[in-house]
Protein backbone atom coordinates (compact mmCIF):
# COMPACT_ATOMS: atom_id res chain seq x y z
CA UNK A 1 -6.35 69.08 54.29
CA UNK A 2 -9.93 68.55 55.11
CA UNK A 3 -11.97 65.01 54.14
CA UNK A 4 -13.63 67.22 51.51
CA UNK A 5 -10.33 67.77 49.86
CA UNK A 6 -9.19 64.11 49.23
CA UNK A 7 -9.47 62.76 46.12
CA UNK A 8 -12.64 59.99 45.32
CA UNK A 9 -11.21 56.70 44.41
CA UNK A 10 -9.30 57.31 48.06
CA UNK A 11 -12.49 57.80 49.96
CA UNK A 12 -13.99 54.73 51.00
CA UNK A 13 -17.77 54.80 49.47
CA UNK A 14 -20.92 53.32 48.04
CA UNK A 15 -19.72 52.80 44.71
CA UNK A 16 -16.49 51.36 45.57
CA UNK A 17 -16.64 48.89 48.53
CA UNK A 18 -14.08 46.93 49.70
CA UNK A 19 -14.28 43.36 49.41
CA UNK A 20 -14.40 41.21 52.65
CA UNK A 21 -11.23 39.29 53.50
CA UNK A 22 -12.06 35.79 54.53
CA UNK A 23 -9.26 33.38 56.42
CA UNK A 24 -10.69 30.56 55.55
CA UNK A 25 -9.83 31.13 51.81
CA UNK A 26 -13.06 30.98 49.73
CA UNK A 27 -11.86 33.79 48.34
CA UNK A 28 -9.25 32.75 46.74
CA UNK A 29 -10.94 29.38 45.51
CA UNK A 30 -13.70 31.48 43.97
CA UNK A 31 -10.92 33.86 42.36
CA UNK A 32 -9.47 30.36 41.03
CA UNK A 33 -12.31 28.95 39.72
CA UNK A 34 -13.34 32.04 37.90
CA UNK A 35 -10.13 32.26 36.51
CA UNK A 36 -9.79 28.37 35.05
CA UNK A 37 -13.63 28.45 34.32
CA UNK A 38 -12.85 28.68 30.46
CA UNK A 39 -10.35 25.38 30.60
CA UNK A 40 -12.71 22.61 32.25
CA UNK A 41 -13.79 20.19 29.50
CA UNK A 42 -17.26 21.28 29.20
CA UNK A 43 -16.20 24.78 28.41
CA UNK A 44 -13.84 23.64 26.00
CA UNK A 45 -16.45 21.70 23.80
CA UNK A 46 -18.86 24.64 24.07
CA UNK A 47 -15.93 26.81 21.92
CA UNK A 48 -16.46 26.62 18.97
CA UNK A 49 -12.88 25.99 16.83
CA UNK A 50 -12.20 29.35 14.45
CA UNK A 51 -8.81 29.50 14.20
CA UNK A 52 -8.65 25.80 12.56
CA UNK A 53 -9.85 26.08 8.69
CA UNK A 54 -12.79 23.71 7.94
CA UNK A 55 -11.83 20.46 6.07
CA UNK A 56 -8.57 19.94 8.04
CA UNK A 57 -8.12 16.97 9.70
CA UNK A 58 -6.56 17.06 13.47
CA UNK A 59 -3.42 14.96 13.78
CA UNK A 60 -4.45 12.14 16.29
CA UNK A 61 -4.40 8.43 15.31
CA UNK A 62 -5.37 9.43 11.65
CA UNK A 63 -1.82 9.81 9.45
CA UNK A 64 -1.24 13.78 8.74
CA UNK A 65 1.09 15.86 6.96
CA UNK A 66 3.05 16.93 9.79
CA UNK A 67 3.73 13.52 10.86
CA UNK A 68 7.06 11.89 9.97
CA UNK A 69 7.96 10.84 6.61
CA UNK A 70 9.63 7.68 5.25
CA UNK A 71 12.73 9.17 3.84
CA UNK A 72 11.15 6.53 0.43
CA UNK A 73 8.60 8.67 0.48
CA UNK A 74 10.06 12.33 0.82
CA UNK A 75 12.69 11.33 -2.01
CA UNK A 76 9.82 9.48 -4.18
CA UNK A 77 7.71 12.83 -4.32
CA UNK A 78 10.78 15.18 -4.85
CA UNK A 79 11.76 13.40 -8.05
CA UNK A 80 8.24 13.30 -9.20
CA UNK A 81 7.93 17.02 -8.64
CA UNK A 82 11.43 17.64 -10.33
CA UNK A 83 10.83 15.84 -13.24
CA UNK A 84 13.93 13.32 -12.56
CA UNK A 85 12.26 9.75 -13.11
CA UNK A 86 14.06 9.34 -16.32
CA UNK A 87 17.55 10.76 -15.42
CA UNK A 88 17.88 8.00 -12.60
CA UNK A 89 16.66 5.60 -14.31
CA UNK A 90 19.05 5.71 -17.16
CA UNK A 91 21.80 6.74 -15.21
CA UNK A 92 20.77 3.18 -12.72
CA UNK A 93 21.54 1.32 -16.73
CA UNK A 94 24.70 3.22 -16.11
CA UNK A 95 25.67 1.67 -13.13
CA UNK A 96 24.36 -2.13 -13.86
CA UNK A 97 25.56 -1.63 -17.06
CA UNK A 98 27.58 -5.01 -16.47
CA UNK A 99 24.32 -7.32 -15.35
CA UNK A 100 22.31 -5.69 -18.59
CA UNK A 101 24.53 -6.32 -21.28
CA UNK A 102 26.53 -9.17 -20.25
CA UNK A 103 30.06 -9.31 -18.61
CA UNK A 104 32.17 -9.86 -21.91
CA UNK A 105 30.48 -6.95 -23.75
CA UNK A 106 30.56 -4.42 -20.43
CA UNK A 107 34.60 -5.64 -20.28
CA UNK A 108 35.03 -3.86 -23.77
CA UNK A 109 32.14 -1.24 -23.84
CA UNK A 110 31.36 1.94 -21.85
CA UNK A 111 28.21 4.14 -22.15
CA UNK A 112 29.33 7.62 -22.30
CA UNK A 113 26.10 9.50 -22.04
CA UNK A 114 22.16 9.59 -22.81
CA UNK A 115 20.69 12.35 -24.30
CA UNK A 116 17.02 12.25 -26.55
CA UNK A 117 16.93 8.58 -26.65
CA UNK A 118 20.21 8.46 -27.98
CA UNK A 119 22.87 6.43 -26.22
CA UNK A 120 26.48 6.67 -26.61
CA UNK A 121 28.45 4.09 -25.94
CA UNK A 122 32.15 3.84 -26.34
CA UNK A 123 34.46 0.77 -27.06
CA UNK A 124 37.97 -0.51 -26.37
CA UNK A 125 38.63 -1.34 -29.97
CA UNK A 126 37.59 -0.99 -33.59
CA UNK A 127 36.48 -4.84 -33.23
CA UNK A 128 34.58 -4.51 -30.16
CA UNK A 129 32.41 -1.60 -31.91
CA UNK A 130 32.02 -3.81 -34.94
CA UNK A 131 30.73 -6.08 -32.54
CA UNK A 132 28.40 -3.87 -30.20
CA UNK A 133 26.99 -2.73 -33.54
CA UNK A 134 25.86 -6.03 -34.65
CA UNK A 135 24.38 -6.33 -31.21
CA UNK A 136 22.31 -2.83 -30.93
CA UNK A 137 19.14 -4.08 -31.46
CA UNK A 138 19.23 -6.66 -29.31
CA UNK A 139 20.66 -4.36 -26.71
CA UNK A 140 18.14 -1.74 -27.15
CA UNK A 141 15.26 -4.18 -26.49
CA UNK A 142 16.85 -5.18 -23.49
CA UNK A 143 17.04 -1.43 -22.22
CA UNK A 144 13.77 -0.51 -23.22
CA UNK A 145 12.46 -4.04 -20.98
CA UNK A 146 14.28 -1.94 -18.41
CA UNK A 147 13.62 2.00 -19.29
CA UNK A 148 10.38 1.70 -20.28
CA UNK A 149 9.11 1.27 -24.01
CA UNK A 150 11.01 3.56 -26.41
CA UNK A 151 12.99 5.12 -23.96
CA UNK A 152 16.41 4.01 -26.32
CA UNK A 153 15.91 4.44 -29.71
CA UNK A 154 19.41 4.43 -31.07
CA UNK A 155 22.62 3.24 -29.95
CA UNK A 156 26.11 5.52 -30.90
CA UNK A 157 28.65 3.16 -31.11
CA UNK A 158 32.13 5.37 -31.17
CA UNK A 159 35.67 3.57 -31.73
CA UNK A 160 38.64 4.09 -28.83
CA UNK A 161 40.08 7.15 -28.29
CA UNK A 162 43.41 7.25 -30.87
CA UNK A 163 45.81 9.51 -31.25
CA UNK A 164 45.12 12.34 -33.83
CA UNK A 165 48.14 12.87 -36.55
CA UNK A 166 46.81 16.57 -36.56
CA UNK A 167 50.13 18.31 -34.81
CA UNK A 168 51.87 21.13 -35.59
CA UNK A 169 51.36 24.17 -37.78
CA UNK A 170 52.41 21.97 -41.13
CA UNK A 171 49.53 19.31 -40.99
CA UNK A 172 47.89 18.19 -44.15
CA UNK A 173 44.04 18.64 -44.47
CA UNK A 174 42.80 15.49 -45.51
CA UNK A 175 46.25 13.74 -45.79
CA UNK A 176 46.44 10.15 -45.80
CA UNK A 177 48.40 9.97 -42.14
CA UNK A 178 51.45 7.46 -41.30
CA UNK A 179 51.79 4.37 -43.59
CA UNK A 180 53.58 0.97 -42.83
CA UNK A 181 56.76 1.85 -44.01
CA UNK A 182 58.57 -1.01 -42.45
CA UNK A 183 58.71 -3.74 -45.34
């Protein structure tokens, strides 16, 4: 194989000279410096920012999105977005039922459920819903103070649960059920 035949990037030439090895290693600190020339701090504020949308704020001292949350906060804003302000509010009467209505009445009477301003509420005894519906407006106005204006508009006062007299496949429609037969 003559010179002639090698191929050119092996031949040493004009075009392709070989750089100069140094021991004292300027060489490398140039390589180095041209490498990290991009990162100093000048070069950085010379970039302009693209990939950060314009109007954004950088997180830094300034509160931010991605910060952490109060877990007040989080819940606050899911309920809003949910729709669920009234649902815990009514169902908070619910559970101070007691400190709204008085410890005597809450003894004897039970709200069942809440539905289009409607409240049920359900009683020990006959007398006790006698009672709680001599007391409804005044109970309602207390709510409302609570629930917001007009949040209660009526109050469903059902009796206790009694036994039915409805058994058995020989029942009477509109019968007039057990009598006091004793005297």
């Amino acid at each position: 194989m003559t010179p002639d035949d090698q191929p050119a990037a092996d031949q040493p030439g004009p075009e392709r000279p070989e750089p100069e090895h140094r021991d004292d290693g300027l060489d490398l600190a140039r390589a180095l410096t041209r490498a990290t020339a991009g990162s100093t701090p000048r070069a950085r504020r010379r970039k302009p920012w693209t990939d950060r949308p314009r109007g954004t704020r950088v997180s830094g001292s300034h509160p931010d999105d991605r910060d952490p949350q109060l877990l007040d906060n989080t819940l606050g804003r899911l309920v809003a977005e949910r729709g669920w302000e009234l649902d815990l509010r009514v169902h908070g009467v619910f559970g101070r039922w007691g400190e709204l209505v008085g410890a005597e009445v809450a003894a004897h009477c039970t709200p069942e459920r809440f539905e289009d301003g409607r409240l049920v509420v359900r009683t020990d005894s006959t007398a006790w819903a006698t009672q709680l519906r001599l007391l409804a407006p005044t109970v309602v106005r207390r709510l409302n103070e609570d629930l917001g204006h007009g949040t209660v508009t009526v109050i469903e006062v059902l009796g206790p649960h009694l036994p039915t007299w409805k058994k058995g496949p020989r029942s009477v429609r509109d019968g007039r059920g057990p009598r006091d037969t004793y005297g």
